[in-house]
N, C-alpha and C. Protein backbone atom coordinates (compact mmCIF):
# COMPACT_ATOMS: atom_id res chain seq x y z
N UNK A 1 6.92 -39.79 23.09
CA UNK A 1 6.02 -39.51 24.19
C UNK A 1 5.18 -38.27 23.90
N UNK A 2 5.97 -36.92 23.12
CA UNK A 2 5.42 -36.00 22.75
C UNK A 2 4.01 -36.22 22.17
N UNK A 3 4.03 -37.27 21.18
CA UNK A 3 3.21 -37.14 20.02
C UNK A 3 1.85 -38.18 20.90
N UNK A 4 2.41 -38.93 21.79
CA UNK A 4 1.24 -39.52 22.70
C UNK A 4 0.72 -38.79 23.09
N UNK A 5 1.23 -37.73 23.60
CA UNK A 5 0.06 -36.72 24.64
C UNK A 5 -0.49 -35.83 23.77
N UNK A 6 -0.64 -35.33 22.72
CA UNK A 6 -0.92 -34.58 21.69
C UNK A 6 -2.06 -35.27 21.23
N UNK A 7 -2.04 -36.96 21.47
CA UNK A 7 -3.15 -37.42 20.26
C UNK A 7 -3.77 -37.86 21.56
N UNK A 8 -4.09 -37.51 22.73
CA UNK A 8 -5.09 -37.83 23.73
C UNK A 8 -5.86 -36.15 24.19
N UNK A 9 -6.98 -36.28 23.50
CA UNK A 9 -7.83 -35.43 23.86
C UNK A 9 -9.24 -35.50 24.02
N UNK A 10 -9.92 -34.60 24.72
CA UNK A 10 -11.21 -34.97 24.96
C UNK A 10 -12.34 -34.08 23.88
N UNK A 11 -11.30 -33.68 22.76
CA UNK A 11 -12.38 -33.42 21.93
C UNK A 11 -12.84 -33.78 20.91
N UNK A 12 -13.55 -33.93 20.13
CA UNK A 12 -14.14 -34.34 19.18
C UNK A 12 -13.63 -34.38 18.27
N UNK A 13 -13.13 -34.82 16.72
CA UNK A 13 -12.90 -34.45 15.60
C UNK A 13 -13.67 -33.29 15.00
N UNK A 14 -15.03 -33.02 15.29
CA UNK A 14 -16.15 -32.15 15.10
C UNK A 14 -16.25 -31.17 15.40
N UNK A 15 -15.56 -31.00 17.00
CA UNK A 15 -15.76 -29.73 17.72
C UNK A 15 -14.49 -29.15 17.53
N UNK A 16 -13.31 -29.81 17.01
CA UNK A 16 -12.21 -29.55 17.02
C UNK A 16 -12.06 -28.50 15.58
N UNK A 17 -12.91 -29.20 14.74
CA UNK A 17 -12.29 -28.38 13.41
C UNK A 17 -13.80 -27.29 13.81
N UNK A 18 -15.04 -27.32 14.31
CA UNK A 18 -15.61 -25.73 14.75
C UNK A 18 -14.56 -25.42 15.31
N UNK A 19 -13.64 -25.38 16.21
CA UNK A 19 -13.06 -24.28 16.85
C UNK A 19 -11.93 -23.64 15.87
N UNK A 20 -11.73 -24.63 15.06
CA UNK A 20 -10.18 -24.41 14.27
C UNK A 20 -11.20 -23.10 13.21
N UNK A 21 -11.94 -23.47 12.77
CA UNK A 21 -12.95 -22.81 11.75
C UNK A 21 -12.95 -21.53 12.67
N UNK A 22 -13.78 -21.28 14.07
CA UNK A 22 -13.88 -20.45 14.67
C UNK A 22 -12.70 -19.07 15.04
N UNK A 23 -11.39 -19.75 14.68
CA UNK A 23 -10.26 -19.26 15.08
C UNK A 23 -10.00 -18.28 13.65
N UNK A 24 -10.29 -19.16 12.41
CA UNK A 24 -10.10 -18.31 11.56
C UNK A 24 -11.16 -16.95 10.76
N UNK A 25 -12.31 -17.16 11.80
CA UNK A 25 -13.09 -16.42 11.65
C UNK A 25 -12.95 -15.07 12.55
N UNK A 26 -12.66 -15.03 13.68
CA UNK A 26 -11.81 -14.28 14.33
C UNK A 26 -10.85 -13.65 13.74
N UNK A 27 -9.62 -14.15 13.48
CA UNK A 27 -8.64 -13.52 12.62
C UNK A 27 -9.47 -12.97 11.33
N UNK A 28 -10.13 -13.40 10.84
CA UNK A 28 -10.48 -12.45 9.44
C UNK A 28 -11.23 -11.32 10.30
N UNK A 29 -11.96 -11.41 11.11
CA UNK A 29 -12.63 -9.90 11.91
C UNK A 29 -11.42 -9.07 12.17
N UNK A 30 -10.27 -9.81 12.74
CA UNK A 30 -9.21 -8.89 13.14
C UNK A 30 -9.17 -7.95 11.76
N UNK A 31 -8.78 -8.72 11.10
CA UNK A 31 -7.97 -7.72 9.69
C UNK A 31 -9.23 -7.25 8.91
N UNK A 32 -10.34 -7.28 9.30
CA UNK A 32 -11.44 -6.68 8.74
C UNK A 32 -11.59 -5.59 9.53
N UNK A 33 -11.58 -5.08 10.95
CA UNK A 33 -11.16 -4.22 10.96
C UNK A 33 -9.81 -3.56 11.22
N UNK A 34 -9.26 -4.03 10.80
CA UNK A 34 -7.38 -3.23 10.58
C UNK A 34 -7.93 -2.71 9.34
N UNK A 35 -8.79 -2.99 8.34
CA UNK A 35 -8.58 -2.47 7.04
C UNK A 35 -9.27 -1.37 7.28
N UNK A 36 -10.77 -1.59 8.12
CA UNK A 36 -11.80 -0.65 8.48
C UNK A 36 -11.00 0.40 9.45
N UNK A 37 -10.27 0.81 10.04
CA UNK A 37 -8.95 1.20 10.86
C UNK A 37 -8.50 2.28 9.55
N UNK A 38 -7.82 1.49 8.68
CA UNK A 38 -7.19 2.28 7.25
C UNK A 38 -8.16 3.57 7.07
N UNK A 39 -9.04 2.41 6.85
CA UNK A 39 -10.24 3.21 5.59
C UNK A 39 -10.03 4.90 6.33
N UNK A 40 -11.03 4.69 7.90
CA UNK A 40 -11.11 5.79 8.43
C UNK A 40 -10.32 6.71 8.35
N UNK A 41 -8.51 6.08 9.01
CA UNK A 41 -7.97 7.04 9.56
C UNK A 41 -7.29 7.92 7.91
N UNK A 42 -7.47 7.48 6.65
CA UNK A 42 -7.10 8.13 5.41
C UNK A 42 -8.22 8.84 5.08
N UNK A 43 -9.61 8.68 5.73
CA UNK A 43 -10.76 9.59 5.42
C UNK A 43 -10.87 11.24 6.96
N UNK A 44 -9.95 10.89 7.27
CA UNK A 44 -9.76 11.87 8.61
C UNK A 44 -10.81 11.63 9.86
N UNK A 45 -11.46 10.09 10.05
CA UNK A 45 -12.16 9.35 11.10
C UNK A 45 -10.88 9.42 12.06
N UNK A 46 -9.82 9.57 12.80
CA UNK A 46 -9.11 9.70 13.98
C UNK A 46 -9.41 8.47 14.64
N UNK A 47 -10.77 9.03 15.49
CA UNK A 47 -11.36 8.21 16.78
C UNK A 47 -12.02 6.88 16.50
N UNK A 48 -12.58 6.99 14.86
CA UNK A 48 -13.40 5.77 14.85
C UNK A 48 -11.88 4.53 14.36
N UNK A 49 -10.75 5.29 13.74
CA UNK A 49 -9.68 4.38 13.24
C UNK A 49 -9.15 4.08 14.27
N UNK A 50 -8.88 4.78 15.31
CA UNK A 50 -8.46 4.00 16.62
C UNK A 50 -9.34 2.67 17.35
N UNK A 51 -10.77 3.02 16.75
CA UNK A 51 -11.76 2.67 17.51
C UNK A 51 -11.69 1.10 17.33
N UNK A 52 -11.43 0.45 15.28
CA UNK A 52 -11.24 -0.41 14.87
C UNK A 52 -9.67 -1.17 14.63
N UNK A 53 -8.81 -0.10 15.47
CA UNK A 53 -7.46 -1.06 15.93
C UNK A 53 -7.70 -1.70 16.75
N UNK A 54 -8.37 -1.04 18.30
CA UNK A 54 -8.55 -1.83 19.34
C UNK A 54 -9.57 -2.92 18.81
N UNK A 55 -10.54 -2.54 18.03
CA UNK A 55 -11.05 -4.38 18.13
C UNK A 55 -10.67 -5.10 17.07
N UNK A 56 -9.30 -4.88 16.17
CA UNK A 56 -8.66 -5.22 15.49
C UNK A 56 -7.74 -6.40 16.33
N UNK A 57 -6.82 -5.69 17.47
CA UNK A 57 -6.75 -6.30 18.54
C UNK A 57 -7.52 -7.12 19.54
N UNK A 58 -8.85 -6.33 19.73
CA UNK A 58 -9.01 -7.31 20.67
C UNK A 58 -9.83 -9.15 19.78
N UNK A 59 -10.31 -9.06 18.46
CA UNK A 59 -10.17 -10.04 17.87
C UNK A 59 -9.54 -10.70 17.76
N UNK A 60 -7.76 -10.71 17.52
CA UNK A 60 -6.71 -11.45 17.45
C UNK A 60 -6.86 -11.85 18.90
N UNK A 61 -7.04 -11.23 20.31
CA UNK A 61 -7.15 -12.00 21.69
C UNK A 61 -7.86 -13.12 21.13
N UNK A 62 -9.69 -12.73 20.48
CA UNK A 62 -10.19 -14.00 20.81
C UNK A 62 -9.54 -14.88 19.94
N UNK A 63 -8.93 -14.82 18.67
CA UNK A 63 -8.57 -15.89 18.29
C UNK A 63 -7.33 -16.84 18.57
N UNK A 64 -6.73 -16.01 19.99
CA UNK A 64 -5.64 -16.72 20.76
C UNK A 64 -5.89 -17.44 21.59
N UNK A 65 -7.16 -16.41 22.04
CA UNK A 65 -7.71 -17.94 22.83
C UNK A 65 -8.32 -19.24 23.02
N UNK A 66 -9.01 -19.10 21.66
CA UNK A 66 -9.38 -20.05 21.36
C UNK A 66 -8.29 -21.27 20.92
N UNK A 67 -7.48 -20.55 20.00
CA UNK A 67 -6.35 -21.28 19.67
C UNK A 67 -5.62 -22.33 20.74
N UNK A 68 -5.23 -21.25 21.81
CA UNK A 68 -5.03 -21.81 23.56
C UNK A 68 -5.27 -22.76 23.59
N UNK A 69 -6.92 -22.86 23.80
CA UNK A 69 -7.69 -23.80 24.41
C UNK A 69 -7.45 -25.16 23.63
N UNK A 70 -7.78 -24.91 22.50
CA UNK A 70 -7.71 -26.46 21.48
C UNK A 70 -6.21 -27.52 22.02
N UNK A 71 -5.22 -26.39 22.12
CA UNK A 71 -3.89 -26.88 22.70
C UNK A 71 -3.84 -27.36 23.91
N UNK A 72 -4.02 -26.55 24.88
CA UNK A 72 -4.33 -26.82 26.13
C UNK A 72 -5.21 -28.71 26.48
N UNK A 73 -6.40 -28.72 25.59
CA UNK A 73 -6.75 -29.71 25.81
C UNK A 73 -6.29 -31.07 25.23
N UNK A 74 -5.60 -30.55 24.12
CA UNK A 74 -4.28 -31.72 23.68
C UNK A 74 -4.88 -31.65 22.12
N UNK A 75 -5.37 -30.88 21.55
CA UNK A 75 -6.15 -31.15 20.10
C UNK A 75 -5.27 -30.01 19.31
N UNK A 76 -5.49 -29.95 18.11
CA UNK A 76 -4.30 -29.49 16.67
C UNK A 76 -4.94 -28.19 16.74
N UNK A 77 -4.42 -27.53 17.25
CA UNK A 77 -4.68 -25.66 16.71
C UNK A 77 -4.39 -25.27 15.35
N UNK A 78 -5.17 -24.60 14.63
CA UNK A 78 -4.46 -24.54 12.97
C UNK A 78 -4.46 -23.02 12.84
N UNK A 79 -2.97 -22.24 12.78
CA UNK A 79 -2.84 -20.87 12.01
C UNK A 79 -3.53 -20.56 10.66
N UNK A 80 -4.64 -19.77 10.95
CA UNK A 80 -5.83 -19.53 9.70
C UNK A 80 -5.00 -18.81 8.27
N UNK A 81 -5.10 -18.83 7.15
CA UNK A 81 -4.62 -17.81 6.34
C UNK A 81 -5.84 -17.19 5.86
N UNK A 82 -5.90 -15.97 6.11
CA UNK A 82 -6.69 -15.00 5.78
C UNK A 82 -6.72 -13.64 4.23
N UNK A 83 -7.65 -14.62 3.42
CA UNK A 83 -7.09 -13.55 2.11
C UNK A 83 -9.14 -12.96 2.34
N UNK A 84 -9.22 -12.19 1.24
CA UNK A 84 -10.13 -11.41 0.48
C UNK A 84 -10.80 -10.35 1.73
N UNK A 85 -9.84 -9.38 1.81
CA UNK A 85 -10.14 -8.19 3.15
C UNK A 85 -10.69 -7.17 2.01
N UNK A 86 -11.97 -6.82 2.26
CA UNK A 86 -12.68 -5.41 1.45
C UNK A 86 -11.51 -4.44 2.40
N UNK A 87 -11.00 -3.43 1.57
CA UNK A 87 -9.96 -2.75 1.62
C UNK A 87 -10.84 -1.06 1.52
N UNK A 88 -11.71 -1.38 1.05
CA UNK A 88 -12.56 0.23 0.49
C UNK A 88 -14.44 0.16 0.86
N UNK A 89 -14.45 1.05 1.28
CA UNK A 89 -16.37 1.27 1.57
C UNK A 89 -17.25 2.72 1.11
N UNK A 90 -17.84 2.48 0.79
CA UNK A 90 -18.87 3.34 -0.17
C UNK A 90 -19.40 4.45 1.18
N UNK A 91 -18.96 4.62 2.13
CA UNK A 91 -19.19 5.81 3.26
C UNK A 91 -19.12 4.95 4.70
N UNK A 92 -18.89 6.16 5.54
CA UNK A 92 -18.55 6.17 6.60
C UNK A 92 -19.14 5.32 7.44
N UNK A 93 -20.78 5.63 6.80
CA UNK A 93 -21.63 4.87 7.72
C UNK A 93 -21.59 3.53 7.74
N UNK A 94 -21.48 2.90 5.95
CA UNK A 94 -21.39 1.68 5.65
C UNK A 94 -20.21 0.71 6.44
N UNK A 95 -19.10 1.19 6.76
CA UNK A 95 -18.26 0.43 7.79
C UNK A 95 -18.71 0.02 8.89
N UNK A 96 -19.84 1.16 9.60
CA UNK A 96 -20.23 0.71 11.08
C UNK A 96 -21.57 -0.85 10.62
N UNK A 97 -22.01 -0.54 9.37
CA UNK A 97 -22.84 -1.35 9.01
C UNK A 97 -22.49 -2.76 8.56
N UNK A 98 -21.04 -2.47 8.29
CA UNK A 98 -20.46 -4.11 8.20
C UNK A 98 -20.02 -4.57 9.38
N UNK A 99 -19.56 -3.54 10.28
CA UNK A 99 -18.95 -4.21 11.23
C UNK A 99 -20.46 -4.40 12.62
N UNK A 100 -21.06 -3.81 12.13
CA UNK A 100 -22.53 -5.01 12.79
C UNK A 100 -23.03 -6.44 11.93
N UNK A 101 -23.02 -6.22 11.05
CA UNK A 101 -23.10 -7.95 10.18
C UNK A 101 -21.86 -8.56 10.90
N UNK A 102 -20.83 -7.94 11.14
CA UNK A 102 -19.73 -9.07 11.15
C UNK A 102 -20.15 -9.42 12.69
N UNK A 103 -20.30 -8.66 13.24
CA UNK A 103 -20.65 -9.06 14.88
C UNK A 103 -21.38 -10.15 15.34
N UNK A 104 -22.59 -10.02 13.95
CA UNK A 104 -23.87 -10.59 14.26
C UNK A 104 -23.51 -12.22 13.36
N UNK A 105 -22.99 -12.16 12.70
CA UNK A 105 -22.43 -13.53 12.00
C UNK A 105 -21.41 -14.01 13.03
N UNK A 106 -20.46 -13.63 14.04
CA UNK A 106 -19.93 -14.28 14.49
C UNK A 106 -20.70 -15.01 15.74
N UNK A 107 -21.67 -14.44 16.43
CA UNK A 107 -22.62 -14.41 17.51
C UNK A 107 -22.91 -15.95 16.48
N UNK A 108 -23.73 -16.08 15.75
CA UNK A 108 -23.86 -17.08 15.28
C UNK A 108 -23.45 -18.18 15.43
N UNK A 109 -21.86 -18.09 14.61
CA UNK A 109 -21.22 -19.20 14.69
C UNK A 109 -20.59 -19.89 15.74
N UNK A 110 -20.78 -19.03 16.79
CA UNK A 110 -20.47 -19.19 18.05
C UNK A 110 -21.89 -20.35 18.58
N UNK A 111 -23.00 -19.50 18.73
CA UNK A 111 -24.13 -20.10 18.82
C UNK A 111 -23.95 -21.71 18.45
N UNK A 112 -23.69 -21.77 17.06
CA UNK A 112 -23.59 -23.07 16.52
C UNK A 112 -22.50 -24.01 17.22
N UNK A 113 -21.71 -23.57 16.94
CA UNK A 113 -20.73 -24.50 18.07
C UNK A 113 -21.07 -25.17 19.65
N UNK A 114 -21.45 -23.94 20.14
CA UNK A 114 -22.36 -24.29 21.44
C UNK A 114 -23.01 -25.33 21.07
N UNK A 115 -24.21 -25.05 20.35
CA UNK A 115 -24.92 -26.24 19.72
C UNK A 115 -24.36 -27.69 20.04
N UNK A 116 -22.83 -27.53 18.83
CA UNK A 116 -22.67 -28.66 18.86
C UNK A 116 -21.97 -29.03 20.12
N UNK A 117 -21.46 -28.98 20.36
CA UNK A 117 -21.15 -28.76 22.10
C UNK A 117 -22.44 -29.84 22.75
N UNK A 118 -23.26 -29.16 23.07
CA UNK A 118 -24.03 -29.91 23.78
C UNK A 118 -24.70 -30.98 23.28
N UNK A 119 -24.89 -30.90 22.18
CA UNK A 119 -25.20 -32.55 21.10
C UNK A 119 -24.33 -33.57 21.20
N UNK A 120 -22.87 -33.45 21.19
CA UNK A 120 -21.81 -34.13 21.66
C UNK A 120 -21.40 -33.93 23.08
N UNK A 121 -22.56 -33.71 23.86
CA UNK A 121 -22.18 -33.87 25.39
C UNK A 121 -20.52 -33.58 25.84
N UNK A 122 -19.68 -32.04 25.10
CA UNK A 122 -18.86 -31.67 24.89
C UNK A 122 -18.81 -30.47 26.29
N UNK A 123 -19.05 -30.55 27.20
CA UNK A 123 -19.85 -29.55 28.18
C UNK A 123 -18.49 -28.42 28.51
N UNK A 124 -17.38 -29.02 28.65
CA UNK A 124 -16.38 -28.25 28.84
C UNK A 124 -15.72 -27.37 27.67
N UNK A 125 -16.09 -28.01 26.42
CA UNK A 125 -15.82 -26.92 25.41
C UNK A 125 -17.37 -26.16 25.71
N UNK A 126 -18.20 -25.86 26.26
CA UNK A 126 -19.69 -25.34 25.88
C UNK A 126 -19.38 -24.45 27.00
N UNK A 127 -19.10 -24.70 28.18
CA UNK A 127 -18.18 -23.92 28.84
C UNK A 127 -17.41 -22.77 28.71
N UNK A 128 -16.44 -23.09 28.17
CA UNK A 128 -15.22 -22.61 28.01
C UNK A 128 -15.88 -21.48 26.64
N UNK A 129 -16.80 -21.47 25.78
CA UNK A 129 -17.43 -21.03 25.16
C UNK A 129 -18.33 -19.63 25.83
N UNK A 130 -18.90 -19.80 26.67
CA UNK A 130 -19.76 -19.44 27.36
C UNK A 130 -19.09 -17.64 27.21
N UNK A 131 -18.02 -17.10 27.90
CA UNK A 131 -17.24 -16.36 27.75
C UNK A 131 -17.33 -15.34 25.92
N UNK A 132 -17.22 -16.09 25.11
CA UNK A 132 -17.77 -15.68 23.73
C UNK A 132 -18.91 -15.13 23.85
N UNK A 133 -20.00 -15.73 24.31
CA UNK A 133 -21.51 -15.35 23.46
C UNK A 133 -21.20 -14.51 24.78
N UNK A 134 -21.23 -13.95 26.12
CA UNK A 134 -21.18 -12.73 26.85
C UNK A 134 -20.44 -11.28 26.05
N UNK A 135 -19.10 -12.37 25.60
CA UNK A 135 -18.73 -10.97 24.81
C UNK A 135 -19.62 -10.29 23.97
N UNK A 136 -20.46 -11.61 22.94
CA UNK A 136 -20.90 -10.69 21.62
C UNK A 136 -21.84 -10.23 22.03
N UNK A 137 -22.40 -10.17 23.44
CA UNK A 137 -22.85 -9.06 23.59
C UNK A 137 -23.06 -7.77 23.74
N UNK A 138 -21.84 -7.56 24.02
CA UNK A 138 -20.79 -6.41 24.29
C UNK A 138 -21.16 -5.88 22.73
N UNK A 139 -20.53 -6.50 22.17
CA UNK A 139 -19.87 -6.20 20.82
C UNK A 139 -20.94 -5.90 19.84
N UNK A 140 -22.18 -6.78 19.67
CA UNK A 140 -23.31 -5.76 19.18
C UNK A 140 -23.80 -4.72 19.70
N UNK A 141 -23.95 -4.58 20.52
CA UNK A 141 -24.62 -3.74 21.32
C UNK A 141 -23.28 -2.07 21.12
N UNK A 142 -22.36 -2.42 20.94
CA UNK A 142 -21.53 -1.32 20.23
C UNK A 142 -21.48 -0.83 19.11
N UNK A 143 -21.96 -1.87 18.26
CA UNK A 143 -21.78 -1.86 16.60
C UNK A 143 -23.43 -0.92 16.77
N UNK A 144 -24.37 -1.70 17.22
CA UNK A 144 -25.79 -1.05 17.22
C UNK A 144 -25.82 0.50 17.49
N UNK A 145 -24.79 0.76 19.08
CA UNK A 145 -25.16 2.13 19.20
C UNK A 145 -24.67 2.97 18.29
N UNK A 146 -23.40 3.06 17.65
CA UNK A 146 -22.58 3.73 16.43
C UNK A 146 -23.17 3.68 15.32
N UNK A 147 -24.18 3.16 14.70
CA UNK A 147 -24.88 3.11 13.82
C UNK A 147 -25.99 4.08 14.52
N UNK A 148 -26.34 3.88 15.36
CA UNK A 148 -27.64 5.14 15.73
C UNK A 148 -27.41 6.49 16.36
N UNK A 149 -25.57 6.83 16.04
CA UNK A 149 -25.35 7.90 15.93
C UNK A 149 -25.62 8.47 14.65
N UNK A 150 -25.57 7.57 13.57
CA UNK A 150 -25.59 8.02 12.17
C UNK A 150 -27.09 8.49 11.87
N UNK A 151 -28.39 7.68 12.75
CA UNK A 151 -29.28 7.94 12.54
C UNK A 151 -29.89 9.42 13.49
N UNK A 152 -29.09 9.86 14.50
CA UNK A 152 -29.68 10.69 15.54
C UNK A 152 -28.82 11.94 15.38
N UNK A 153 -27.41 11.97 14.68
CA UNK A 153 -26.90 13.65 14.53
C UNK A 153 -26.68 13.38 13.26
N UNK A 154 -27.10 12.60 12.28
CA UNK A 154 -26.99 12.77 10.74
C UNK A 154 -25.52 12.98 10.20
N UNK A 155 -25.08 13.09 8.71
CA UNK A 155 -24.19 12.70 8.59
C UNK A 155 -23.70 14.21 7.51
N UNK A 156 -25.02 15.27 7.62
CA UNK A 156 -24.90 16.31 7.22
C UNK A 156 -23.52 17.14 7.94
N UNK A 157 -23.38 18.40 7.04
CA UNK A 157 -22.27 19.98 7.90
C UNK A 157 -21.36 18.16 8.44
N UNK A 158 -21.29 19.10 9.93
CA UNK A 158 -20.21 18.67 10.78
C UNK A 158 -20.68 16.99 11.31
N UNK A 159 -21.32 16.84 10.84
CA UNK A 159 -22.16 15.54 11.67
C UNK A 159 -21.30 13.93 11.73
N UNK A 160 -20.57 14.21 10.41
CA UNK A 160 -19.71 12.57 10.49
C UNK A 160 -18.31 13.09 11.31
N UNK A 161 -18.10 14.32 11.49
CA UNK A 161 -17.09 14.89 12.78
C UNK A 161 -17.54 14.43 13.99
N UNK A 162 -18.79 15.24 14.28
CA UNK A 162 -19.59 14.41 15.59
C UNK A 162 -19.51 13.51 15.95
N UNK A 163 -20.03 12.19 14.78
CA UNK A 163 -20.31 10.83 15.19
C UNK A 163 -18.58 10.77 15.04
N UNK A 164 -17.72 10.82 14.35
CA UNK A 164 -16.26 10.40 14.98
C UNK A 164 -15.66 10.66 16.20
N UNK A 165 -16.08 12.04 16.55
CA UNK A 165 -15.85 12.83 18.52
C UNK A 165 -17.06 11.36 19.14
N UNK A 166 -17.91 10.91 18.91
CA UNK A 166 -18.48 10.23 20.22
C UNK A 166 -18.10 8.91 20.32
N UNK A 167 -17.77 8.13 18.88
CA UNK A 167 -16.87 6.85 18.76
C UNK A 167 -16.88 6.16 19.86
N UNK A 168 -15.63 7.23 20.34
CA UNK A 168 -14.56 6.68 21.63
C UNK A 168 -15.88 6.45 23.02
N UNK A 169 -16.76 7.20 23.04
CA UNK A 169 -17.89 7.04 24.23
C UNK A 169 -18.82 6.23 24.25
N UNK A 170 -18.84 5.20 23.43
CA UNK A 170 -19.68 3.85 23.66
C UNK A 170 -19.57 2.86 24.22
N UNK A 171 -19.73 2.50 25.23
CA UNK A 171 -19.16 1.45 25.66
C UNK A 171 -20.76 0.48 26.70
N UNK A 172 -20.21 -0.41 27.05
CA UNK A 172 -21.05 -1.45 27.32
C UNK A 172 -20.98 -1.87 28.32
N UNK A 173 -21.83 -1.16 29.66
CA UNK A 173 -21.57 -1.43 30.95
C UNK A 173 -22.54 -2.07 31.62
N UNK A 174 -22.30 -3.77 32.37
CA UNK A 174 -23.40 -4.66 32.86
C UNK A 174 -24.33 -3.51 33.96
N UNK A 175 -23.33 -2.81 34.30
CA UNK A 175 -23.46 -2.09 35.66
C UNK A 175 -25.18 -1.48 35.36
N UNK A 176 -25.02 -0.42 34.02
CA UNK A 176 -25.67 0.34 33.92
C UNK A 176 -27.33 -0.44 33.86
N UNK A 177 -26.83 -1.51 33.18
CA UNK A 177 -28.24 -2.21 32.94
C UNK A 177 -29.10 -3.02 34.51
N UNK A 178 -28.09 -2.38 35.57
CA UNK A 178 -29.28 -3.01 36.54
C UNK A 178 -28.39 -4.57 36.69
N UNK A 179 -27.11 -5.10 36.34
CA UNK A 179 -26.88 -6.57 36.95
C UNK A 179 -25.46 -6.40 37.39
């Protein structure tokens, strides 16, 4: 009976392996920044290595939830294995600069899924999606401002001290923007 209700779902073969794909793209952000986490807190970054546990963490959320969901709707969740983590970066700044590519590549693939989502009249995974692309808004828009600390107190004297003291003060409030 188990294996009956397991193989009745309303999703796609298509949308199923984007999400499975999606899940392991997530987890590699996780441990991309756990490594970016390392890097800092052995270069004496404190605030910014804390900064990339929490979204070390909060990546593994999204890739639980997504995981969730595939289950939830009766379709094969697949545990990602995650190898080739850059372990080392050529400066301080260059981490905040990957971890905006990585932001902006996942925004993407998200995008795409949506896509397919609505090409396969998939509306409840497009849905249930919806929640993602709000986040990555969040989430560039963090990567963006930490990078234009590097450009506005420089990275001269005390300056990559600085931009590590303001780290922790970026944050991304609907409020502020007026909605």
């Amino acid at each position: 009976m188990k294996d009956l209700l397991r193989r009745k779902t309303s999703l796609t073969e298509e949308i199923e392996t984007a999400l499975n794909e999606q899940i392991k793209r997530e987890a590699h952000s996780s441990a991309v920044y756990l490594a970016m986490g390392s890097w800092c807190d052995q270069h004496g970054f404190e605030n910014s290595a804390n900064f990339f546990y929490r979204q070390s963490s909060e990546e593994r959320g999204h890739m639980m939830k997504i995981f969730k969901y595939i289950l939830d709707v009766g379709g094969n969740a697949v545990s990602p294995e995650v190898t080739g983590i850059q372990q080392d970066y050529d400066s301080f700044r260059a981490v905040f600069e990957q971890t905006l590519e990585q932001e902006i590549a996942i925004t993407q693939s998200i995008n795409r899924i949506v896509g397919k989502c609505y090409q396969m009249q998939d509306f409840t995974t497009a849905t249930f999606l919806q929640w993602f692309l709000e986040e990555q808004i969040e989430e560039e828009y963090i990567a963006r401002r930490a990078l234009e600390l590097f450009d506005t107190i420089g990275e001269e004297g005390v300056g990559r001290y600085m931009i590590d003291k303001q780290i922790p003060k970026i944050s991304y409030d609907k409020n502020e923007t007026g909605e």
